[in-house]
Protein backbone atom coordinates (compact mmCIF):
# COMPACT_ATOMS: atom_id res chain seq x y z
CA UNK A 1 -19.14 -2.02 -49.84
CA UNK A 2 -18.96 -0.89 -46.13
CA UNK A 3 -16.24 1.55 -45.07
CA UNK A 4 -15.77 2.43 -41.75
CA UNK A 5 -14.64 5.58 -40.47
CA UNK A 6 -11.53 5.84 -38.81
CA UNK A 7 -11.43 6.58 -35.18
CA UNK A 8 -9.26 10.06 -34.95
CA UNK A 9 -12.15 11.63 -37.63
CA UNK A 10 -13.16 14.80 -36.33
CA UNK A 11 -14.45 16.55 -39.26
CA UNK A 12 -17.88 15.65 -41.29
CA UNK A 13 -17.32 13.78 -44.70
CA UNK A 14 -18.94 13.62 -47.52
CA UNK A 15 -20.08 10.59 -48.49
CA UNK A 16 -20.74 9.22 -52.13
CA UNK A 17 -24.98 8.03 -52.33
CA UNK A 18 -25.08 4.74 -52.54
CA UNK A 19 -22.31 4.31 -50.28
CA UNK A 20 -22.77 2.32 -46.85
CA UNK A 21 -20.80 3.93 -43.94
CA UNK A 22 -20.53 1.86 -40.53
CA UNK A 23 -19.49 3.56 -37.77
CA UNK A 24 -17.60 2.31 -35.01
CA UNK A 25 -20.13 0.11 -32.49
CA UNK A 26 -20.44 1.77 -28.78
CA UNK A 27 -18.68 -0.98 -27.36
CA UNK A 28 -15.47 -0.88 -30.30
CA UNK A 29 -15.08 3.08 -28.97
CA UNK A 30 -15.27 2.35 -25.27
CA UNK A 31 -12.62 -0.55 -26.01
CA UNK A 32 -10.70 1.42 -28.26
CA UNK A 33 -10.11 4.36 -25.31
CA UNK A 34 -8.78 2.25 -22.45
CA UNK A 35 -6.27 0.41 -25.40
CA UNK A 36 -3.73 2.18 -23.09
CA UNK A 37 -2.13 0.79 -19.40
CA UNK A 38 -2.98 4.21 -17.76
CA UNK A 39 -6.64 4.02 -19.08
CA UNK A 40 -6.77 0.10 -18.66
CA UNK A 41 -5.93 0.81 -14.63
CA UNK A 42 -8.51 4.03 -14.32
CA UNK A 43 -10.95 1.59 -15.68
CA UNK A 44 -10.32 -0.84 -13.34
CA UNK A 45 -12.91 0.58 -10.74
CA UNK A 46 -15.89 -0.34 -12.82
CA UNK A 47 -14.46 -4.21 -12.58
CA UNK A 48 -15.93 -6.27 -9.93
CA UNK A 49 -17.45 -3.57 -8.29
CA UNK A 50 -14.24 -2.27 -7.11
CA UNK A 51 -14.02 1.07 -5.68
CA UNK A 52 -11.38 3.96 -4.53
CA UNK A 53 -10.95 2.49 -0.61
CA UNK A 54 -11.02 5.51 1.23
CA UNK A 55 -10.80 4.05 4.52
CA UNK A 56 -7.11 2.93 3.75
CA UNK A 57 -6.29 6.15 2.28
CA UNK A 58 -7.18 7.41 5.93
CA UNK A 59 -5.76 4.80 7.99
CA UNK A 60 -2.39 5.10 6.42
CA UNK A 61 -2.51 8.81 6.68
CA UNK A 62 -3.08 7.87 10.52
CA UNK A 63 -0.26 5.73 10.96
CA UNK A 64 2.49 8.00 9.12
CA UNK A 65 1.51 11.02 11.53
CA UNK A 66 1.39 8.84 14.77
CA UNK A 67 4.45 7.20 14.05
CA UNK A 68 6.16 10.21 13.45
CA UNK A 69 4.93 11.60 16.62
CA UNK A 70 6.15 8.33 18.51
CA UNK A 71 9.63 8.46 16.72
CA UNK A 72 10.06 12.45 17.84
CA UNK A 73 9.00 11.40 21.65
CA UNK A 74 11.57 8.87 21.49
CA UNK A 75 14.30 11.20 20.31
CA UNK A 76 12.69 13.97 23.07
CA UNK A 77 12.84 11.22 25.75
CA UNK A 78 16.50 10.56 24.68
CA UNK A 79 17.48 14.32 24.94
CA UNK A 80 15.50 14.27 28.34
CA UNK A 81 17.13 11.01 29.55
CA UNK A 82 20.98 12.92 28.12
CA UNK A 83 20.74 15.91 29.75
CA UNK A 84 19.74 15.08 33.02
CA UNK A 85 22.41 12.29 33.48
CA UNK A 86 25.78 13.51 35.17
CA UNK A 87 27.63 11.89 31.89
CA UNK A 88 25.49 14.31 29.33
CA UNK A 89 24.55 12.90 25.85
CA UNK A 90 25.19 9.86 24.36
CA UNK A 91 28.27 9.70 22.58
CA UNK A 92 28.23 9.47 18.61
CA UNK A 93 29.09 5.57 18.88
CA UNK A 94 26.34 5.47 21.04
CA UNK A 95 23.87 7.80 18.72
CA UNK A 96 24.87 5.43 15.73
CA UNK A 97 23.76 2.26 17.59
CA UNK A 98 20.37 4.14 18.74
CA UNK A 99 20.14 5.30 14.50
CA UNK A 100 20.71 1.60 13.27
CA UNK A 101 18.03 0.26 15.51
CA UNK A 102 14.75 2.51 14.54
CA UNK A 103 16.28 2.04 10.71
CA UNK A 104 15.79 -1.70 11.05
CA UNK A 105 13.13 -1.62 13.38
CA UNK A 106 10.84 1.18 13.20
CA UNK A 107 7.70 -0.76 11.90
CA UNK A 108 8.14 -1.08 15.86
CA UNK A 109 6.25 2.83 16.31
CA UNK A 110 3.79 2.07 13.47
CA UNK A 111 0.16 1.78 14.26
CA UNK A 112 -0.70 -0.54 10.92
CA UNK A 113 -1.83 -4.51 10.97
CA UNK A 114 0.49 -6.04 9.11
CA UNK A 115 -1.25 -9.44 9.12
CA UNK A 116 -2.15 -10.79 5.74
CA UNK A 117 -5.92 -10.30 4.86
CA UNK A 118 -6.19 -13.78 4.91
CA UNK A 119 -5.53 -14.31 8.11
CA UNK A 120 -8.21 -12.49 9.94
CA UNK A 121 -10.64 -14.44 8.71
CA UNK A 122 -12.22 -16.55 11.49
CA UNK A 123 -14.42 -18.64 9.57
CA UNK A 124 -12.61 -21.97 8.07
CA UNK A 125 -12.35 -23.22 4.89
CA UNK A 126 -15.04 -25.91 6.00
CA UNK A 127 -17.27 -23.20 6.96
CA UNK A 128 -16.72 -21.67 3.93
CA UNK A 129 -17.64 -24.53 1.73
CA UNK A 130 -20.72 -25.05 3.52
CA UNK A 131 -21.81 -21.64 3.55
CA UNK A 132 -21.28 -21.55 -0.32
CA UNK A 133 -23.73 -24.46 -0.36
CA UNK A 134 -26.53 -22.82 1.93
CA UNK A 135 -26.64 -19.94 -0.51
CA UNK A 136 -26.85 -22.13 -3.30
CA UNK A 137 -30.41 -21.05 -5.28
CA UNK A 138 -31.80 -24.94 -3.52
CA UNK A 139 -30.24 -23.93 -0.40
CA UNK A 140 -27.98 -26.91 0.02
CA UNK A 141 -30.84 -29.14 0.70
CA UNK A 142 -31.42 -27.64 4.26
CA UNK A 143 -33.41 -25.10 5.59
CA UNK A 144 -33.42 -21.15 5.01
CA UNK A 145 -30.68 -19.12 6.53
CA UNK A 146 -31.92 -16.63 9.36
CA UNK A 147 -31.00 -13.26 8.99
CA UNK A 148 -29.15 -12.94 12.12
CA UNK A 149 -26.87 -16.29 11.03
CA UNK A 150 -26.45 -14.58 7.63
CA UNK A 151 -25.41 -11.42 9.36
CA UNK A 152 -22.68 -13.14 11.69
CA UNK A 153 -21.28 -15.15 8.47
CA UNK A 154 -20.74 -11.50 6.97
CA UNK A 155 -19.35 -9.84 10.20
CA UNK A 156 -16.95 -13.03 10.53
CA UNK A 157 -15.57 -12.76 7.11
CA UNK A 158 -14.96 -9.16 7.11
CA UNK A 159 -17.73 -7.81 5.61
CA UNK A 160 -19.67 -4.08 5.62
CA UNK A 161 -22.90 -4.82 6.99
CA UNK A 162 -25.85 -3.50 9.23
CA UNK A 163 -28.77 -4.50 11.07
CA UNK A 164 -31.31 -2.93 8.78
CA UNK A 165 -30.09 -5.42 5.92
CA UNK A 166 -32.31 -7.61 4.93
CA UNK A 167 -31.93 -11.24 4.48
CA UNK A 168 -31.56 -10.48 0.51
CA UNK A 169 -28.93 -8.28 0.90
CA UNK A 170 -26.97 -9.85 3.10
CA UNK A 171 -26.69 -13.60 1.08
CA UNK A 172 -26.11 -11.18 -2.39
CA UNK A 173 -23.13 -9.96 -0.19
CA UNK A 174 -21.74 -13.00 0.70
CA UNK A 175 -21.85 -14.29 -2.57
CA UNK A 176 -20.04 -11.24 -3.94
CA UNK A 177 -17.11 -12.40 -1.26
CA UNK A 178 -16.87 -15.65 -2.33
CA UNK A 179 -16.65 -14.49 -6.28
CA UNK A 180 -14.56 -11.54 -5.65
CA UNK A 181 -12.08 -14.31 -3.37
CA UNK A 182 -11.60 -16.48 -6.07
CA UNK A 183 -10.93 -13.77 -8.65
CA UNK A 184 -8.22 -12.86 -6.22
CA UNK A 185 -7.12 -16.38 -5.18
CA UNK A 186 -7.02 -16.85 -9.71
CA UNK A 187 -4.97 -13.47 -9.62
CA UNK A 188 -2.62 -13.63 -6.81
CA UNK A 189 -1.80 -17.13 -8.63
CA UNK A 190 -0.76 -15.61 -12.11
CA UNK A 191 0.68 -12.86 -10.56
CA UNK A 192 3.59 -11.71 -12.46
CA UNK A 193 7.42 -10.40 -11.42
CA UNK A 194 10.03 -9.25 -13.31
CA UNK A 195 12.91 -11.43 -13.77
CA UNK A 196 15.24 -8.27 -13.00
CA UNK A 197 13.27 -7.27 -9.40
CA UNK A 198 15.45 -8.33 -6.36
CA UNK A 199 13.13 -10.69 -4.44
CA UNK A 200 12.27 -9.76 -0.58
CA UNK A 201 14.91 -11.92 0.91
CA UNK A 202 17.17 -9.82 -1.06
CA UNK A 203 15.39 -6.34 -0.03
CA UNK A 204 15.60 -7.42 3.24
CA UNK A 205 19.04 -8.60 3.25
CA UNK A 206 20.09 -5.14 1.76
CA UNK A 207 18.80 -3.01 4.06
CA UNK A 208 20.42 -5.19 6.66
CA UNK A 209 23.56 -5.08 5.42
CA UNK A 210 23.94 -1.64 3.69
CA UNK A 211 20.84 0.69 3.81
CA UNK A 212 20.43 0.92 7.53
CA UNK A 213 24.07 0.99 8.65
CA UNK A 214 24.19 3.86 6.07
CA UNK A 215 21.33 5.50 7.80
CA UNK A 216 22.69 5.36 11.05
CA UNK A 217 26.76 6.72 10.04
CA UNK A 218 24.69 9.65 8.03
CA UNK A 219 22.61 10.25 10.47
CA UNK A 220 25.57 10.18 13.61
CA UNK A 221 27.43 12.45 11.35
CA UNK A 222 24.28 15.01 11.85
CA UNK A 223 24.11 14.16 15.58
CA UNK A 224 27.58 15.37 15.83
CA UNK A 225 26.83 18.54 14.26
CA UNK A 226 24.30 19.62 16.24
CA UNK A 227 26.33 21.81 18.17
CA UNK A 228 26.51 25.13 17.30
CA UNK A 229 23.09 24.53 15.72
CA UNK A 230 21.25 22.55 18.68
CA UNK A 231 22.20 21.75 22.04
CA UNK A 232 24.92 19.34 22.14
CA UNK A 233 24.12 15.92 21.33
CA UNK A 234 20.84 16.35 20.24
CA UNK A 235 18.52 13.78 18.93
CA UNK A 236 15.25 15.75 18.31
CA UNK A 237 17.00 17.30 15.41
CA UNK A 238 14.53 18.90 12.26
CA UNK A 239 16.86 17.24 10.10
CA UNK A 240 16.91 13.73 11.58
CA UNK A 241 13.14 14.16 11.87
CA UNK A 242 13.21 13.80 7.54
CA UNK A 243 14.31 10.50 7.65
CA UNK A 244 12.07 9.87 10.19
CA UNK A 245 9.23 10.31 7.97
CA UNK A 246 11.01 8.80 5.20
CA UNK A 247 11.19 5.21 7.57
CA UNK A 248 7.25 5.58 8.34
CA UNK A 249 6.74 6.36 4.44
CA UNK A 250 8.13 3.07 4.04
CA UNK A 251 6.76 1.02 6.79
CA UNK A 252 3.20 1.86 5.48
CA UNK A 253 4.51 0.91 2.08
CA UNK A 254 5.52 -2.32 3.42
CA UNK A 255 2.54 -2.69 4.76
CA UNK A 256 0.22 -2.06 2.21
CA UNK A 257 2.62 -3.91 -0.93
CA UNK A 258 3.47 -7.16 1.14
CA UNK A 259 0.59 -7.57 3.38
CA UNK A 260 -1.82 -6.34 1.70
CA UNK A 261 -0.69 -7.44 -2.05
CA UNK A 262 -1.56 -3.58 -3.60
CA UNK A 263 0.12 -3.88 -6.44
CA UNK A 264 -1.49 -0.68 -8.49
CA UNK A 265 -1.43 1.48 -5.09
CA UNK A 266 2.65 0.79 -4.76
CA UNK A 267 3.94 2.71 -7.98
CA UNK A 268 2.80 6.10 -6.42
CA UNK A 269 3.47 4.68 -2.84
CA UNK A 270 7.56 3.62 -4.14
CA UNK A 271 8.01 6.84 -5.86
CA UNK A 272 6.63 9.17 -2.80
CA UNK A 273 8.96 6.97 -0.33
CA UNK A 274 12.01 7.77 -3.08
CA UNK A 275 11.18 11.33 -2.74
CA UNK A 276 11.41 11.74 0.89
CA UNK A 277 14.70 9.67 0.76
CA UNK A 278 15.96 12.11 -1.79
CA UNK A 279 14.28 14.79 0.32
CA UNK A 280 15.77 13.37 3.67
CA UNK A 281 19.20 13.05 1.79
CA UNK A 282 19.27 17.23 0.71
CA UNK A 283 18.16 18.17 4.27
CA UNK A 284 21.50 16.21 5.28
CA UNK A 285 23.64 17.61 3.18
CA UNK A 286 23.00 20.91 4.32
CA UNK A 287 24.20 20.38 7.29
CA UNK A 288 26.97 17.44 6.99
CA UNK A 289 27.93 17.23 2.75
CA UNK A 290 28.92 13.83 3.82
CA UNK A 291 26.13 12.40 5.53
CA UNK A 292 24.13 13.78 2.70
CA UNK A 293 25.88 11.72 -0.10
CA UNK A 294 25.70 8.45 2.01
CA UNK A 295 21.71 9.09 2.66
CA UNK A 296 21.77 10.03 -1.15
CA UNK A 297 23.60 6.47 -1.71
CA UNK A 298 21.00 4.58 0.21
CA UNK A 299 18.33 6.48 -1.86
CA UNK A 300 19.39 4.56 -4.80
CA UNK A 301 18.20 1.12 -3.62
CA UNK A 302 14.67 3.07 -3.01
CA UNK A 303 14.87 4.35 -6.64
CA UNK A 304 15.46 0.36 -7.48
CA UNK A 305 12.49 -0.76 -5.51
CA UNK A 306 10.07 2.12 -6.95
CA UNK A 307 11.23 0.88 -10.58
CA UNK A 308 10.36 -2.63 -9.88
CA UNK A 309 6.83 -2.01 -8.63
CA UNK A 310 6.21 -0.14 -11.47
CA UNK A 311 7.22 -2.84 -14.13
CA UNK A 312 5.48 -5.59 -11.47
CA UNK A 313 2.37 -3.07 -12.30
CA UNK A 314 3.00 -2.81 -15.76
CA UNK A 315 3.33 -6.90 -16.56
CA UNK A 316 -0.01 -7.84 -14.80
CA UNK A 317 -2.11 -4.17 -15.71
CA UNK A 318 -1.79 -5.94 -19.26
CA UNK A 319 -3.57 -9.00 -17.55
CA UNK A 320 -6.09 -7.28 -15.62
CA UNK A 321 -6.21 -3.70 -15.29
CA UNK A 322 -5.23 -3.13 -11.57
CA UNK A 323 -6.01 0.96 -10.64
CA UNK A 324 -3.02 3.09 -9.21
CA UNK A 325 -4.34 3.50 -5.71
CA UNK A 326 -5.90 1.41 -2.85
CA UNK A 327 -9.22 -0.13 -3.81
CA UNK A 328 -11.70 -2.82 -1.96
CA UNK A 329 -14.80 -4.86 -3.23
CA UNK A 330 -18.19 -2.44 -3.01
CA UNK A 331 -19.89 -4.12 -0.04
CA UNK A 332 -16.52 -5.55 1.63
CA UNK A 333 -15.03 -3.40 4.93
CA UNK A 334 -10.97 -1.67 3.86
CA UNK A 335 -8.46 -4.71 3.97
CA UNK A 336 -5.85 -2.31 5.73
CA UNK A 337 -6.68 -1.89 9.41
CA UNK A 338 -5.22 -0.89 12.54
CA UNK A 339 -3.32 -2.57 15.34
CA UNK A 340 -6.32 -1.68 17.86
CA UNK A 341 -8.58 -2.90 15.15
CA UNK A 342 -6.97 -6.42 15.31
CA UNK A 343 -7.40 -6.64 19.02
CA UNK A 344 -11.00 -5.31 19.17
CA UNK A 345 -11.88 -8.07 16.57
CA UNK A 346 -13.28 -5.40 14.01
């Protein structure tokens, strides 16, 4: 009789004569180590020819630092604009109103496309269909494509291309976009939430309602200390600066979970935007206890929003292994892309 080896065996065995052994099959061991969500999702790279999307690792990088640097000329052109009037700073009724506004709108200062994917495609779905028919292995019935037609089909749907490609390359490419667009169009269609997750209406109706107004009453409560420590009235405050960074953590978040469906990338993305709230929230409460438990209270609903992207992960990483960071299509240009991007037409 045949009797396999376990798995976890380490250690040689003796083995009676006349005794078949069958080991495990290449294929049962490689199955056998990604059994588990983590390994399912670092395995994920080697599906469709995905790979680690480096160009959105850089462009998000980008827009954190230059928003930052457009929130703390704001706050410099506010202590500018303070000083230099006869009536000195803004009061702290004043300072809250100016706090509430970049909490709800600082996706204002961020340099990210937020347009879906989708939607910067210029060919139509027309085009599409009769593209998908030229590159058919009869051609459709027409003529060959030229090389310079196949190359503008690419460029127009978003694809990584050159002119040294040949005509080859260039239709293998294209056919790669239309596979890898209905895996995603298949996906995005069983994509699975958890019953418990607040839906964005409600995310957005919460930090409406409660998360930014508590942003702006912890964050007058600092402006009003900041004498002694800082000139009077002073908006271009180290400490405020920490939730500044904690709003453009989450605007690229926003970006790159809603717009840009990531659903793998958003588990680290929710739980580095809960540490800078947490972060933000200590930095506060060394200088006003107060305004330091109200940015801690706010942190919750961050803590609340990093747990439900990671079940969201965890429900469809049993479905198809989805990797923990930003990834494109080998052959396709980064999905995430920047405002001047948009209106160069790249």
């Amino acid at each position: 009789p045949t009797q396999p080896l376990p798995l976890a065996t380490r250690r040689l065995v003796a083995v009676p004569r006349g005794v078949d052994v069958a080991l495990p099959s290449r294929h049962a061991r490689a199955s056998a180590g990604r059994s588990s969500p983590c390994c399912m999702a670092l395995a994920a790279a080697d599906d469709a020819g995905q790979q680690l999307d480096l160009g959105a690792l850089g462009r998000y990088f980008f827009a954190v630092l230059m928003q930052l640097i457009a929130l703390t000329f704001a706050f410099g052109v506010l202590d500018s604009a303070g000083y230099a009037s006869p009536l000195g700073p803004l009061p702290a009724p004043a300072a809250g109103g100016v706090f509430l506004a970049i909490s709800l709108r600082s996706r204002v200062f961020s340099s990210l496309d937020d347009s879906a994917p989708e939607e910067r495609v210029t060919a139509t779905a027309a085009e599409d269909e009769a593209l998908e028919a030229a590159l058919r292995p009869d051609g459709g019935g027409g003529k060959p494509m030229k090389k310079t037609a196949l190359r503008a089909e690419c460029e127009a749907r978003g694809l990584s291309v050159d002119r040294t490609m040949p005509a080859e390359m260039l239709q293998a490419r294209l056919r790669l976009y239309f596979e890898s667009r209905a895996r995603q169009a298949a996906a995005a269609a069983a994509a699975i939430t958890p019953s418990w997750a607040p839906s964005e209406d409600s995310l957005s109706l919460a930090r409406a309602a409660a998360i930014a107004p508590l942003h702006a009453l912890a964050s007058c409560l600092v402006y009003s200390s900041s004498t002694g420590r800082l000139n009077e009235g002073h908006f271009n405050d180290p400490v405020l600066l920490w939730l500044a960074l904690h709003l453009c953590l989450e605007d690229t978040l926003r970006t790159a979970q809603a717009a840009e469906g990531r659903v793998g990338a958003a588990v680290p993305g929710s739980a580095l935007v809960c540490l800078s709230a947490l972060y933000a929230a200590k930095q506060y409460s060394d200088v006003a206890p107060a305004a330091g438990a109200l940015l801690a209270l706010a942190a919750t609903w961050n803590a609340v929003a990093a747990a439900a992207a990671a079940d969201t992960w965890r429900l469809n990483n049993a479905v198809r292994a989805e990797p923990l960071y930003p990834h494109k299509v080998a052959g396709m240009r980064s999905q995430t892309r920047l405002t001047i991007e948009a209106f160069e037409g790249l």
